[in-house]
PDB file of N, CA and C in Angstrom:
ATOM      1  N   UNK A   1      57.741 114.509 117.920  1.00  0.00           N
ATOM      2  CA  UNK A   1      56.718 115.458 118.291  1.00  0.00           C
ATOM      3  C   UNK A   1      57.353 116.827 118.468  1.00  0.00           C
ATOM      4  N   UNK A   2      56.705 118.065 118.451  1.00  0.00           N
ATOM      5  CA  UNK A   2      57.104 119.286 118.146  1.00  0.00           C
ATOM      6  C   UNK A   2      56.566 118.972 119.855  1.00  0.00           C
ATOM      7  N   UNK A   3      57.903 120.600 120.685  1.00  0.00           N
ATOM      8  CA  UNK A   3      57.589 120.341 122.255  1.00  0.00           C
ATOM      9  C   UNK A   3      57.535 121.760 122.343  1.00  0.00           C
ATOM     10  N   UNK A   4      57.868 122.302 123.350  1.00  0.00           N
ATOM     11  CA  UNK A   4      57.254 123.290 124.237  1.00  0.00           C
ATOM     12  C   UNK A   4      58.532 124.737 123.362  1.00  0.00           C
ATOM     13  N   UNK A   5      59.829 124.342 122.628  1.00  0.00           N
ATOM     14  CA  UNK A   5      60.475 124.658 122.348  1.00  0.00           C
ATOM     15  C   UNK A   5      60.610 125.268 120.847  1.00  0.00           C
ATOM     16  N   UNK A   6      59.073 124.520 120.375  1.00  0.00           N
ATOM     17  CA  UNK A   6      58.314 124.546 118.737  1.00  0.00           C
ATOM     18  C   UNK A   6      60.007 123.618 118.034  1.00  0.00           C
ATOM     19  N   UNK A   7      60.615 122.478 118.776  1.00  0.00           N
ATOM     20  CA  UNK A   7      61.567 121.899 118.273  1.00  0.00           C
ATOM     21  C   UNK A   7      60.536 120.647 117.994  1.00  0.00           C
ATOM     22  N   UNK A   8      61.477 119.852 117.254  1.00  0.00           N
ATOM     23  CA  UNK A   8      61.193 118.648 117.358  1.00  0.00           C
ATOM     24  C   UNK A   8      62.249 117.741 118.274  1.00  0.00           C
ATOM     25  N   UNK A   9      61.317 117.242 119.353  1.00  0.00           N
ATOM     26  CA  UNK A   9      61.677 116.378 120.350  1.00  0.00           C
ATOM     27  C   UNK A   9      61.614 114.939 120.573  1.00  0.00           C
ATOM     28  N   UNK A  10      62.198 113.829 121.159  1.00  0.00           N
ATOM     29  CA  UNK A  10      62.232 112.695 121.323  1.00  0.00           C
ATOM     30  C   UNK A  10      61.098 112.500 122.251  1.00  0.00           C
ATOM     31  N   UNK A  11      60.285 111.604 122.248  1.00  0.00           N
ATOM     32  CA  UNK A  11      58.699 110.961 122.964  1.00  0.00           C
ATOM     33  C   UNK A  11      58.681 109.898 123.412  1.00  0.00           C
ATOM     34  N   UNK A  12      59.112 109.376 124.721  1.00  0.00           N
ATOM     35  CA  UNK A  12      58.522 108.141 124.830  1.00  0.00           C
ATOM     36  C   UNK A  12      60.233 107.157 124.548  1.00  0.00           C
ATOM     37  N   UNK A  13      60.971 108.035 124.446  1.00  0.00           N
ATOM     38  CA  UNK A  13      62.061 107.409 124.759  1.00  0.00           C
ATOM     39  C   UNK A  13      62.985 107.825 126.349  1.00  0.00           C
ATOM     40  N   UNK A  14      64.155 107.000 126.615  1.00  0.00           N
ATOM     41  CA  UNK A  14      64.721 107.156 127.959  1.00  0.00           C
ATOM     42  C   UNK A  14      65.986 107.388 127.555  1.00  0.00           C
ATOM     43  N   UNK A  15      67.076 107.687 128.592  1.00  0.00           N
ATOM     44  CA  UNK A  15      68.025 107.898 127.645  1.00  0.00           C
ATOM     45  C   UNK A  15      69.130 106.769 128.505  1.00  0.00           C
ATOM     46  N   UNK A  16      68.465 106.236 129.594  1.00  0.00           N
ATOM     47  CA  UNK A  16      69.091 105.107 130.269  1.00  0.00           C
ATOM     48  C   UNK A  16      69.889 104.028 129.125  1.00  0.00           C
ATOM     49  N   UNK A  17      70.881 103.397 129.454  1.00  0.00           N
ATOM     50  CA  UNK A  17      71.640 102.791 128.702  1.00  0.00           C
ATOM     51  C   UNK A  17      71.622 101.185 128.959  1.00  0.00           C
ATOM     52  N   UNK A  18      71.521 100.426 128.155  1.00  0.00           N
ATOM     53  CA  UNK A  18      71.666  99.065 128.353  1.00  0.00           C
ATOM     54  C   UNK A  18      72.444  98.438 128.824  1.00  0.00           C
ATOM     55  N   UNK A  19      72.430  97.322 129.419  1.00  0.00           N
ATOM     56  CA  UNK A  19      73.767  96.600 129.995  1.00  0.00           C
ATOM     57  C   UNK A  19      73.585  95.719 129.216  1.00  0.00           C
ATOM     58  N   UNK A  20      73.503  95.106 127.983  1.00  0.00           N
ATOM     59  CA  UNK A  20      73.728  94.012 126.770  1.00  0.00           C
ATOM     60  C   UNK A  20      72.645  94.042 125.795  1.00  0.00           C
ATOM     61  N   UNK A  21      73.005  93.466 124.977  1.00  0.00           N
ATOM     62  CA  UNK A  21      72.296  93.790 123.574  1.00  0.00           C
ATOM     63  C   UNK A  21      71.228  92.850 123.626  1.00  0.00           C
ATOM     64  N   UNK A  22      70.654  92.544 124.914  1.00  0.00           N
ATOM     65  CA  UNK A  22      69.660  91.596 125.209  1.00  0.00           C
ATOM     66  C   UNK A  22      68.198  92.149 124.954  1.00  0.00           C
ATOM     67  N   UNK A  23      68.020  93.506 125.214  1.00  0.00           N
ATOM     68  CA  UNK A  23      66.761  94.356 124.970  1.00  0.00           C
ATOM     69  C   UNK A  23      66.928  94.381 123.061  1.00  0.00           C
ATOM     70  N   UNK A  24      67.402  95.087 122.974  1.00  0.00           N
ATOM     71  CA  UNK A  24      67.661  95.109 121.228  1.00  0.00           C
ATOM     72  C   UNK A  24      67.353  93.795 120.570  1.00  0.00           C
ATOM     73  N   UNK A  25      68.087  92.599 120.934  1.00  0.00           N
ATOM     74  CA  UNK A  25      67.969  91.335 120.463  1.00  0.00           C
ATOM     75  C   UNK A  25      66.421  91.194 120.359  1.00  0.00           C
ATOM     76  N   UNK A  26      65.966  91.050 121.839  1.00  0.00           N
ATOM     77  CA  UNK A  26      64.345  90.735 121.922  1.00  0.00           C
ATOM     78  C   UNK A  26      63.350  92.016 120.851  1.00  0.00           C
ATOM     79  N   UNK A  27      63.598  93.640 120.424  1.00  0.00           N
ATOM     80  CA  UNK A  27      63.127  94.118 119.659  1.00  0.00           C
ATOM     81  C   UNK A  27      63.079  93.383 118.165  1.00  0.00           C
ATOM     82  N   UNK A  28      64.013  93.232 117.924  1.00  0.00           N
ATOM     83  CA  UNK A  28      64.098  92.433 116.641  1.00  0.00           C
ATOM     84  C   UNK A  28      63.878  91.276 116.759  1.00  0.00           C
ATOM     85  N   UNK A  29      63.523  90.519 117.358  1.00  0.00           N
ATOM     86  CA  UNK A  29      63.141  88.870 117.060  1.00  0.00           C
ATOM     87  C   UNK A  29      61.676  89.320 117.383  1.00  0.00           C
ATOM     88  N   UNK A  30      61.086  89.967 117.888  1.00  0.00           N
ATOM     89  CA  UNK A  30      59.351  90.091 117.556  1.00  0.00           C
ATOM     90  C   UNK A  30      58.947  91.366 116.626  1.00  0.00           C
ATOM     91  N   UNK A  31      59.697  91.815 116.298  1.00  0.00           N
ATOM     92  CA  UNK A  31      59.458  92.611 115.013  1.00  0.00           C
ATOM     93  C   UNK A  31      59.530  92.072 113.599  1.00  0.00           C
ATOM     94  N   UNK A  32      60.554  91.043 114.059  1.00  0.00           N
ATOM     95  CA  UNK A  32      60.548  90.299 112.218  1.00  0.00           C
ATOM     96  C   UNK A  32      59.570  89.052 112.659  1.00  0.00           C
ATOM     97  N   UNK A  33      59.301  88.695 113.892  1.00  0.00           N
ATOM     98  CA  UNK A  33      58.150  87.446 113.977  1.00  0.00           C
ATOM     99  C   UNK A  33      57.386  88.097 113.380  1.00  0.00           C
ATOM    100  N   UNK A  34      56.669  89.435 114.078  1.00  0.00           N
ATOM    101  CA  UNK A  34      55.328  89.627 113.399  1.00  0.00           C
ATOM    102  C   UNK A  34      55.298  90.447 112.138  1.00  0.00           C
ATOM    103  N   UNK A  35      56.345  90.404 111.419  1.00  0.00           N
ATOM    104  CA  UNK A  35      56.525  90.949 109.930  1.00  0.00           C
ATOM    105  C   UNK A  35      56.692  89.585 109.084  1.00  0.00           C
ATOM    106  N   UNK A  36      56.457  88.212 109.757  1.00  0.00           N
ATOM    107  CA  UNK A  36      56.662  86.708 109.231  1.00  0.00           C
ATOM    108  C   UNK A  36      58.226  86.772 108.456  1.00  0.00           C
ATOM    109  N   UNK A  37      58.783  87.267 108.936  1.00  0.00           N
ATOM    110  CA  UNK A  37      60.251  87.077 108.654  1.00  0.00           C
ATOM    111  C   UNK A  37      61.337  85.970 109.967  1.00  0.00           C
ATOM    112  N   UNK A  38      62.193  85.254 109.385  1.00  0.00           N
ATOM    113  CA  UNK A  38      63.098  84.656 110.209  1.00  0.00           C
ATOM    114  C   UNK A  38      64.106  85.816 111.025  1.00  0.00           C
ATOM    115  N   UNK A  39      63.979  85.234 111.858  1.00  0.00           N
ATOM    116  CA  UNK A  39      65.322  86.043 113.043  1.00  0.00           C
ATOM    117  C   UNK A  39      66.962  86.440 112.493  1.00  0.00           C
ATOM    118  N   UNK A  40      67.477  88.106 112.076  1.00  0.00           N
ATOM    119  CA  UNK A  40      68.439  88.014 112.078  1.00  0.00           C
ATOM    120  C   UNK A  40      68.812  89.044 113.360  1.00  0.00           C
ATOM    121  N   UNK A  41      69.907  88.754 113.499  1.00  0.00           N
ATOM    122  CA  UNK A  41      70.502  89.683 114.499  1.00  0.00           C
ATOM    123  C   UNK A  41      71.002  91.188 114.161  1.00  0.00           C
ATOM    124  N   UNK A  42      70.531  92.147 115.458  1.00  0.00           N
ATOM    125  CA  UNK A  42      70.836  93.588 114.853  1.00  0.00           C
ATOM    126  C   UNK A  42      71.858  93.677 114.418  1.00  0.00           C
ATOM    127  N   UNK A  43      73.210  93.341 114.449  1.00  0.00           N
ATOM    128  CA  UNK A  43      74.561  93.622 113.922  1.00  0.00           C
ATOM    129  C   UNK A  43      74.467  93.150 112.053  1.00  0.00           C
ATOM    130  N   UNK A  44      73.613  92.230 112.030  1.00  0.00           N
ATOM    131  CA  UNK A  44      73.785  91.653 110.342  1.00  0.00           C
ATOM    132  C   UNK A  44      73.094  92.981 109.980  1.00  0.00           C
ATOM    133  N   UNK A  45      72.443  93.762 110.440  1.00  0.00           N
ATOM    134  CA  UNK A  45      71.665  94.605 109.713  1.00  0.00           C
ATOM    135  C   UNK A  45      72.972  95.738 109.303  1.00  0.00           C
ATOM    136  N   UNK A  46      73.647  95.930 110.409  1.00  0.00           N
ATOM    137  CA  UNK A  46      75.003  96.947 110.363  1.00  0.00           C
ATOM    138  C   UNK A  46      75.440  96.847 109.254  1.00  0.00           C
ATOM    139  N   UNK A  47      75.930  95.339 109.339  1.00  0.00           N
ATOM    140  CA  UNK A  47      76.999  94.223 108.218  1.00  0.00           C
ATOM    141  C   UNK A  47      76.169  94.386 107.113  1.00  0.00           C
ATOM    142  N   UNK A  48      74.910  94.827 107.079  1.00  0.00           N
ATOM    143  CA  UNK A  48      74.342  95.040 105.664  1.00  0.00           C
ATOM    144  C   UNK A  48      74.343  96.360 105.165  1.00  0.00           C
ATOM    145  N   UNK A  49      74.174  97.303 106.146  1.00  0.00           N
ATOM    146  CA  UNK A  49      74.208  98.522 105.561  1.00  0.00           C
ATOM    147  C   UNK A  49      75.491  99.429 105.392  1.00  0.00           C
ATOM    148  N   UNK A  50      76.511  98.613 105.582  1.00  0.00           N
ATOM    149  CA  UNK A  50      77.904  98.972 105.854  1.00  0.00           C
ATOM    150  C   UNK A  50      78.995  98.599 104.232  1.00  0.00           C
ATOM    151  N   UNK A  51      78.182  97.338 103.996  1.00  0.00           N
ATOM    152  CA  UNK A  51      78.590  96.845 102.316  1.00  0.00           C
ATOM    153  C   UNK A  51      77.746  97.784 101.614  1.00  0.00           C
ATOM    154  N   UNK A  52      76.276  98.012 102.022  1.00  0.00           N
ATOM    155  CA  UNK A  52      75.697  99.026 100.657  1.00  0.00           C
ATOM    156  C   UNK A  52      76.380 100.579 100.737  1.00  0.00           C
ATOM    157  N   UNK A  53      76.777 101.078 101.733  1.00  0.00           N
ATOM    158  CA  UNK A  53      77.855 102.021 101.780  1.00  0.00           C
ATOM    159  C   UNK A  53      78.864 101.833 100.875  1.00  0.00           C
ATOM    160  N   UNK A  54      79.255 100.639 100.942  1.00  0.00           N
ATOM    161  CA  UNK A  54      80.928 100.437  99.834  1.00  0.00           C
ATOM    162  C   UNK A  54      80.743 100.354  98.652  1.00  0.00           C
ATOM    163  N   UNK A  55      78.846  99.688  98.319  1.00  0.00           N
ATOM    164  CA  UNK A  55      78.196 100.029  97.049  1.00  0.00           C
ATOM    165  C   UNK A  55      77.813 100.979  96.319  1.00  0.00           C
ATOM    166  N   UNK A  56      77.537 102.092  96.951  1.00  0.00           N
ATOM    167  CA  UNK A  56      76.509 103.278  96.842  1.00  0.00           C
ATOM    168  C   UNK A  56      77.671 104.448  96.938  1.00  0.00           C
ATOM    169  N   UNK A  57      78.352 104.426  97.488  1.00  0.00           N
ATOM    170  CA  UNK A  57      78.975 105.771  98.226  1.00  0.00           C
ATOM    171  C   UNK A  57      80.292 105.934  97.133  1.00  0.00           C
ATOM    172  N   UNK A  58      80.408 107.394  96.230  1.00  0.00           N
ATOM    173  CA  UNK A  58      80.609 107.808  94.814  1.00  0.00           C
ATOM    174  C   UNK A  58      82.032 108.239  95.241  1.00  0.00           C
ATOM    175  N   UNK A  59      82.829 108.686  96.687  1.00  0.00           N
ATOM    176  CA  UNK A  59      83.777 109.842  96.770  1.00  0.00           C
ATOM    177  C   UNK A  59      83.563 109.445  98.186  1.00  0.00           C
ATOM    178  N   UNK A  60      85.108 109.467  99.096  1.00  0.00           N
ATOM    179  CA  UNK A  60      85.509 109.088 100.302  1.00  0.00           C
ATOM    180  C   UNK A  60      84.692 109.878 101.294  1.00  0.00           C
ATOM    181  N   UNK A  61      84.565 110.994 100.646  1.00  0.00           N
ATOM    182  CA  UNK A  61      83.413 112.115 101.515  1.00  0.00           C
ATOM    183  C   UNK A  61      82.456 110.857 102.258  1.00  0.00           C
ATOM    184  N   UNK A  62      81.646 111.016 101.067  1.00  0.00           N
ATOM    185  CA  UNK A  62      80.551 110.362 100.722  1.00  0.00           C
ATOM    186  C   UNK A  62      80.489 108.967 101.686  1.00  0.00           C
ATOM    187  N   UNK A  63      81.634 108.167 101.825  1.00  0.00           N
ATOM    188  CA  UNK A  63      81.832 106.991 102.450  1.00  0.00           C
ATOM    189  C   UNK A  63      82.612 107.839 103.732  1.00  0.00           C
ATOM    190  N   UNK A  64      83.215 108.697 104.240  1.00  0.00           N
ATOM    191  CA  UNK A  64      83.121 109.017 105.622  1.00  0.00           C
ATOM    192  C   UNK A  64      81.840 108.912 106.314  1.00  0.00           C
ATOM    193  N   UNK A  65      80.784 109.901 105.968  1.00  0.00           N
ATOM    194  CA  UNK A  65      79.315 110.241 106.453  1.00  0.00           C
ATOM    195  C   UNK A  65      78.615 109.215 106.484  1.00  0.00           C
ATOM    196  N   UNK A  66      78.847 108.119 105.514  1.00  0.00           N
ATOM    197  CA  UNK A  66      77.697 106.510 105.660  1.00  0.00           C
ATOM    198  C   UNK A  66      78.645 106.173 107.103  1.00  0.00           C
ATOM    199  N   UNK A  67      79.773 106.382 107.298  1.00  0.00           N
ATOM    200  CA  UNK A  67      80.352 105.233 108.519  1.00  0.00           C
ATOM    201  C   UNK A  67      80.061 106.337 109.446  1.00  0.00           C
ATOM    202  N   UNK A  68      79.837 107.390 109.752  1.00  0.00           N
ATOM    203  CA  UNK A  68      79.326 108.400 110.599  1.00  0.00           C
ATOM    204  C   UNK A  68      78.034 107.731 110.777  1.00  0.00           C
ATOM    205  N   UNK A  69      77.040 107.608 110.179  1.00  0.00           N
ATOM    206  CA  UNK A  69      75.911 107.268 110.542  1.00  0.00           C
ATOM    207  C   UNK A  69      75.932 105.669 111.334  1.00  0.00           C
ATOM    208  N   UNK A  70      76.838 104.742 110.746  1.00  0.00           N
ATOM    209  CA  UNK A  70      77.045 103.691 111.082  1.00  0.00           C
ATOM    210  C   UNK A  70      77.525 103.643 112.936  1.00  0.00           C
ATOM    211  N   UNK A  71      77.562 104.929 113.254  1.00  0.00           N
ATOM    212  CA  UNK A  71      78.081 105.332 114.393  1.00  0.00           C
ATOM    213  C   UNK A  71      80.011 104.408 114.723  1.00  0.00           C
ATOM    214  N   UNK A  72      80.427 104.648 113.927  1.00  0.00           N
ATOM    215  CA  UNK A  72      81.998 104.343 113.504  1.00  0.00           C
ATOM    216  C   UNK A  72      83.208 105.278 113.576  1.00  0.00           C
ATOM    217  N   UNK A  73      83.654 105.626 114.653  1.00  0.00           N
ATOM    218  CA  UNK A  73      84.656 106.802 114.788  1.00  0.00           C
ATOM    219  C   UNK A  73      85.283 106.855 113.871  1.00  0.00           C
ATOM    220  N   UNK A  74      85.938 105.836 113.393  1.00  0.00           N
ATOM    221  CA  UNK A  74      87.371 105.219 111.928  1.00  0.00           C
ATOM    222  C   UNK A  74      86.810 105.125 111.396  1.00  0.00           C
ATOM    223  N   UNK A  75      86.880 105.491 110.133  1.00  0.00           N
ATOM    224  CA  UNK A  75      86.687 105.148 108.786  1.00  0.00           C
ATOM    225  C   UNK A  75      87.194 102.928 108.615  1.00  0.00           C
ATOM    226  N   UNK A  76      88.411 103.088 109.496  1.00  0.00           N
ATOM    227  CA  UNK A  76      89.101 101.716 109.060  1.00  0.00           C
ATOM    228  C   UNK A  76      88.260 100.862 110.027  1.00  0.00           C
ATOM    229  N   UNK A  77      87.672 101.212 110.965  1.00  0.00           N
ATOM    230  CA  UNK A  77      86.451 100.209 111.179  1.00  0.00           C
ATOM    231  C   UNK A  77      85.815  99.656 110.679  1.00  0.00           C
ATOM    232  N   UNK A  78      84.860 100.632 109.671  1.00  0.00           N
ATOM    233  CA  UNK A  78      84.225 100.267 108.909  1.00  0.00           C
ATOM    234  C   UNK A  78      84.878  99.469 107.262  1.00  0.00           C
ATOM    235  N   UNK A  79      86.101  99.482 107.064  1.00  0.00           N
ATOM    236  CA  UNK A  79      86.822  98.898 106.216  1.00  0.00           C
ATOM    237  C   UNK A  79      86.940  97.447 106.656  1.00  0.00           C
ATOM    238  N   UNK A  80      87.936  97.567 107.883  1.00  0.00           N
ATOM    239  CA  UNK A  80      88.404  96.085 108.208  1.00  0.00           C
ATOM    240  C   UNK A  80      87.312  95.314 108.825  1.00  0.00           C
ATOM    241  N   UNK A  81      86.297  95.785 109.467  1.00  0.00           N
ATOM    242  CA  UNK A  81      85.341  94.688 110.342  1.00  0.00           C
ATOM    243  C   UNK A  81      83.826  94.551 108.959  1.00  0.00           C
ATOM    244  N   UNK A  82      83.882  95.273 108.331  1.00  0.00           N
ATOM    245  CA  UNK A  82      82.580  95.363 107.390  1.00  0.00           C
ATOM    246  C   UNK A  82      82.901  95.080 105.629  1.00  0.00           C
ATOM    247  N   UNK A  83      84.430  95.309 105.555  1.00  0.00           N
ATOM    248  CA  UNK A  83      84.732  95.540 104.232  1.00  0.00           C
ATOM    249  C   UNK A  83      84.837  94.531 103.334  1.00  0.00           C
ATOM    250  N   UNK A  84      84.640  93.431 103.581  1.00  0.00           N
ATOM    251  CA  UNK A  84      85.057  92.025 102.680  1.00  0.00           C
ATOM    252  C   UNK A  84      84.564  92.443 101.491  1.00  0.00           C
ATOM    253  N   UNK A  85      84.846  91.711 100.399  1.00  0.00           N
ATOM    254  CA  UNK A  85      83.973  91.796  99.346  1.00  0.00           C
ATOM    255  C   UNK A  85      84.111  89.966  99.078  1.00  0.00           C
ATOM    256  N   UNK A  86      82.713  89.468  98.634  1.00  0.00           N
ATOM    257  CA  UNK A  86      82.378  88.444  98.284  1.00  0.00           C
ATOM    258  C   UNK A  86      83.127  87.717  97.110  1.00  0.00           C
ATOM    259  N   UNK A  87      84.045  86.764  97.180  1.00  0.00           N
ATOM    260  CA  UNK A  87      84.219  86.008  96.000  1.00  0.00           C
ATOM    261  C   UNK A  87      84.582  86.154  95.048  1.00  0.00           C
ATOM    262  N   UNK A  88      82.871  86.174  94.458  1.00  0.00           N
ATOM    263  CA  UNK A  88      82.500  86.151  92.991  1.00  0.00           C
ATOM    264  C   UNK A  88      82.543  87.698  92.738  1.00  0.00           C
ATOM    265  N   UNK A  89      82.111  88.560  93.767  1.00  0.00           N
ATOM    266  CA  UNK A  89      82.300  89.597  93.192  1.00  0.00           C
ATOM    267  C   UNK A  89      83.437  90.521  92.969  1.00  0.00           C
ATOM    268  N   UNK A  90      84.482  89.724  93.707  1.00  0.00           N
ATOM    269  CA  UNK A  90      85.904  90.111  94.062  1.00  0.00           C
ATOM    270  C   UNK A  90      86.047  90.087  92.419  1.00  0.00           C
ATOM    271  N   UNK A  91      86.081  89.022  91.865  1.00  0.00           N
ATOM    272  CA  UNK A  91      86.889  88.479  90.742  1.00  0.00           C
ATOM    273  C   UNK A  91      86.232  89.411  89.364  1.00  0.00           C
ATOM    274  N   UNK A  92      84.711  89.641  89.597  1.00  0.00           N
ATOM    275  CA  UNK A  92      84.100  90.943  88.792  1.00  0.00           C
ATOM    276  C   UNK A  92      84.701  91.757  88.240  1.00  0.00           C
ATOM    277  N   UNK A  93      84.975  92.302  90.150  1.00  0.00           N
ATOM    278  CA  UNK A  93      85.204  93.842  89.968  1.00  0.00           C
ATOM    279  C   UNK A  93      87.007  93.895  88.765  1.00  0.00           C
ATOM    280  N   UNK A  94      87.549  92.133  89.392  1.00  0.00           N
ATOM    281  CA  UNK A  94      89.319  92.515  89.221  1.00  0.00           C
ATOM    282  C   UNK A  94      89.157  92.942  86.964  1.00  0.00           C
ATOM    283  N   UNK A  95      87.957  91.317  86.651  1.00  0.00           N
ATOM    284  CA  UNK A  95      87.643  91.451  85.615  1.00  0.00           C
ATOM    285  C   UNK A  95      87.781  92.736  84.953  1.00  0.00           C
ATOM    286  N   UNK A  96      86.808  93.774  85.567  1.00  0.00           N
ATOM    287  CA  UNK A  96      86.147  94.839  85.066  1.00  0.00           C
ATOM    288  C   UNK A  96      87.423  95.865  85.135  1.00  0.00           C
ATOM    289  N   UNK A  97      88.058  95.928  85.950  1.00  0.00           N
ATOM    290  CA  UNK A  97      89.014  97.265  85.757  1.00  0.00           C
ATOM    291  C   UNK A  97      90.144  97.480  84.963  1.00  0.00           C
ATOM    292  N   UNK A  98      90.517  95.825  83.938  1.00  0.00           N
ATOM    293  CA  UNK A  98      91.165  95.593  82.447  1.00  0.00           C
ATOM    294  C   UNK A  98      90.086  96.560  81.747  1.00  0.00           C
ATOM    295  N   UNK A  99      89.059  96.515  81.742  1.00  0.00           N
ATOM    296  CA  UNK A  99      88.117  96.929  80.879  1.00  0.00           C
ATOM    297  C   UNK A  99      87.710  98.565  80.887  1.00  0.00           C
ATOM    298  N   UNK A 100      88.095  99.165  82.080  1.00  0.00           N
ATOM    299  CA  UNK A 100      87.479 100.236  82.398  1.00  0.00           C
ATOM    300  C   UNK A 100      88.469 101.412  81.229  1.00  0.00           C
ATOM    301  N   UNK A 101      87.347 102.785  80.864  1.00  0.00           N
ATOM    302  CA  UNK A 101      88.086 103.649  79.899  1.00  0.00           C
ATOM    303  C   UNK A 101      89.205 104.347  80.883  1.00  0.00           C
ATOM    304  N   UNK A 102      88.553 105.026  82.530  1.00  0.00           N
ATOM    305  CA  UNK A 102      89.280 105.384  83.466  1.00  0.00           C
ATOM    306  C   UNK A 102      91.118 105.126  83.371  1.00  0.00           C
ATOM    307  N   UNK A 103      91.116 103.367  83.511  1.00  0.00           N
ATOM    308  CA  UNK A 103      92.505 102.927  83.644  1.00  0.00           C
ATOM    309  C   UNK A 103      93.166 102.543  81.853  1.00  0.00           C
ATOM    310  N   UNK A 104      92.741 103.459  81.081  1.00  0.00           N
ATOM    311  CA  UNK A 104      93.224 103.108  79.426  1.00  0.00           C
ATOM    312  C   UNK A 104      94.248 104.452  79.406  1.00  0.00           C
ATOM    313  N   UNK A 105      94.259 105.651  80.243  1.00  0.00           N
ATOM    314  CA  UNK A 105      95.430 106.393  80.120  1.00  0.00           C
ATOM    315  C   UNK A 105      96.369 106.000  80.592  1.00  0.00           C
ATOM    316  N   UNK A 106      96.521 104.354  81.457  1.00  0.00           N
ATOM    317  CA  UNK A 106      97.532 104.798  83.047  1.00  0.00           C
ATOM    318  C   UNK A 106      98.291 104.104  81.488  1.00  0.00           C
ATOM    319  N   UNK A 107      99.992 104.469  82.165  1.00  0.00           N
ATOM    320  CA  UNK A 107     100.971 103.833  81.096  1.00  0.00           C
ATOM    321  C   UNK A 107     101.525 103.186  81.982  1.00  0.00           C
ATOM    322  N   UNK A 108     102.569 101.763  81.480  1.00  0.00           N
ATOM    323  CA  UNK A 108     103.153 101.049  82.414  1.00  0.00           C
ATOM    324  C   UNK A 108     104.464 101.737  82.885  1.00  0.00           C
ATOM    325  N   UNK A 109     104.584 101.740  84.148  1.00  0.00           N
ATOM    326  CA  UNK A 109     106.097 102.151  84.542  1.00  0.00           C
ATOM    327  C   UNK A 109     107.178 101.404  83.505  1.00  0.00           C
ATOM    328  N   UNK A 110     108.298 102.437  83.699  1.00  0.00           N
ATOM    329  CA  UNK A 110     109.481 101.851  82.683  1.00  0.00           C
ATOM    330  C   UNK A 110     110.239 102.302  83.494  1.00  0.00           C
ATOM    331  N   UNK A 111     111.093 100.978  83.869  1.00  0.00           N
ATOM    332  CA  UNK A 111     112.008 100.409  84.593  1.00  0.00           C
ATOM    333  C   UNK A 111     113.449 101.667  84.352  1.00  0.00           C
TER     334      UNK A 111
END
């Protein structure tokens, strides 16, 4: 809402702080009840938007500011607690970078 300041202001929020992720928990388990979705926990949502960062994000810039939003002081936070890559897609990506034009200049070191 626009306030007395012609800003836009926060409404209807507090700025009191939680003592456990027990309020949050209960937001999301009746928000996805009544969206007929199963219960995940707020952190998987993190853990989700933290891999589409490692998906999406073109230039380290680019992947500083997603872990800024992620509210992540380190960058290596968001690496080591969020960074896995899956498997199958591990073995993709290893596939794909024989293939890439990028790595067709590198020359092999000579000993």
């Amino acid at each position: 809402m626009v306030g007395g300041s012609r800003h836009f202001e926060a409404s209807g929020l507090h700025r009191k702080h939680w003592g456990s992720a027990g309020p949050i928990r209960k937001i999301f388990k009746e928000a996805l009840a009544a969206a007929g979705l199963p219960y995940f926990n707020p952190h998987s949502f993190r853990k989700t938007l933290a891999l589409l960062g490692g998906q999406i994000c073109k230039s380290p810039e680019e992947y500083k500011a997603w872990r800024q939003n992620l509210g992540h002081e380190n960058v290596l936070t968001t690496f080591s607690s969020y960074g896995d890559v899956a498997r199958h897609r591990q073995a993709e990506i290893i596939r794909g970078l024989g293939k890439s034009e990028t790595h067709a200049c590198i020359q092999p070191a000579v000993p």
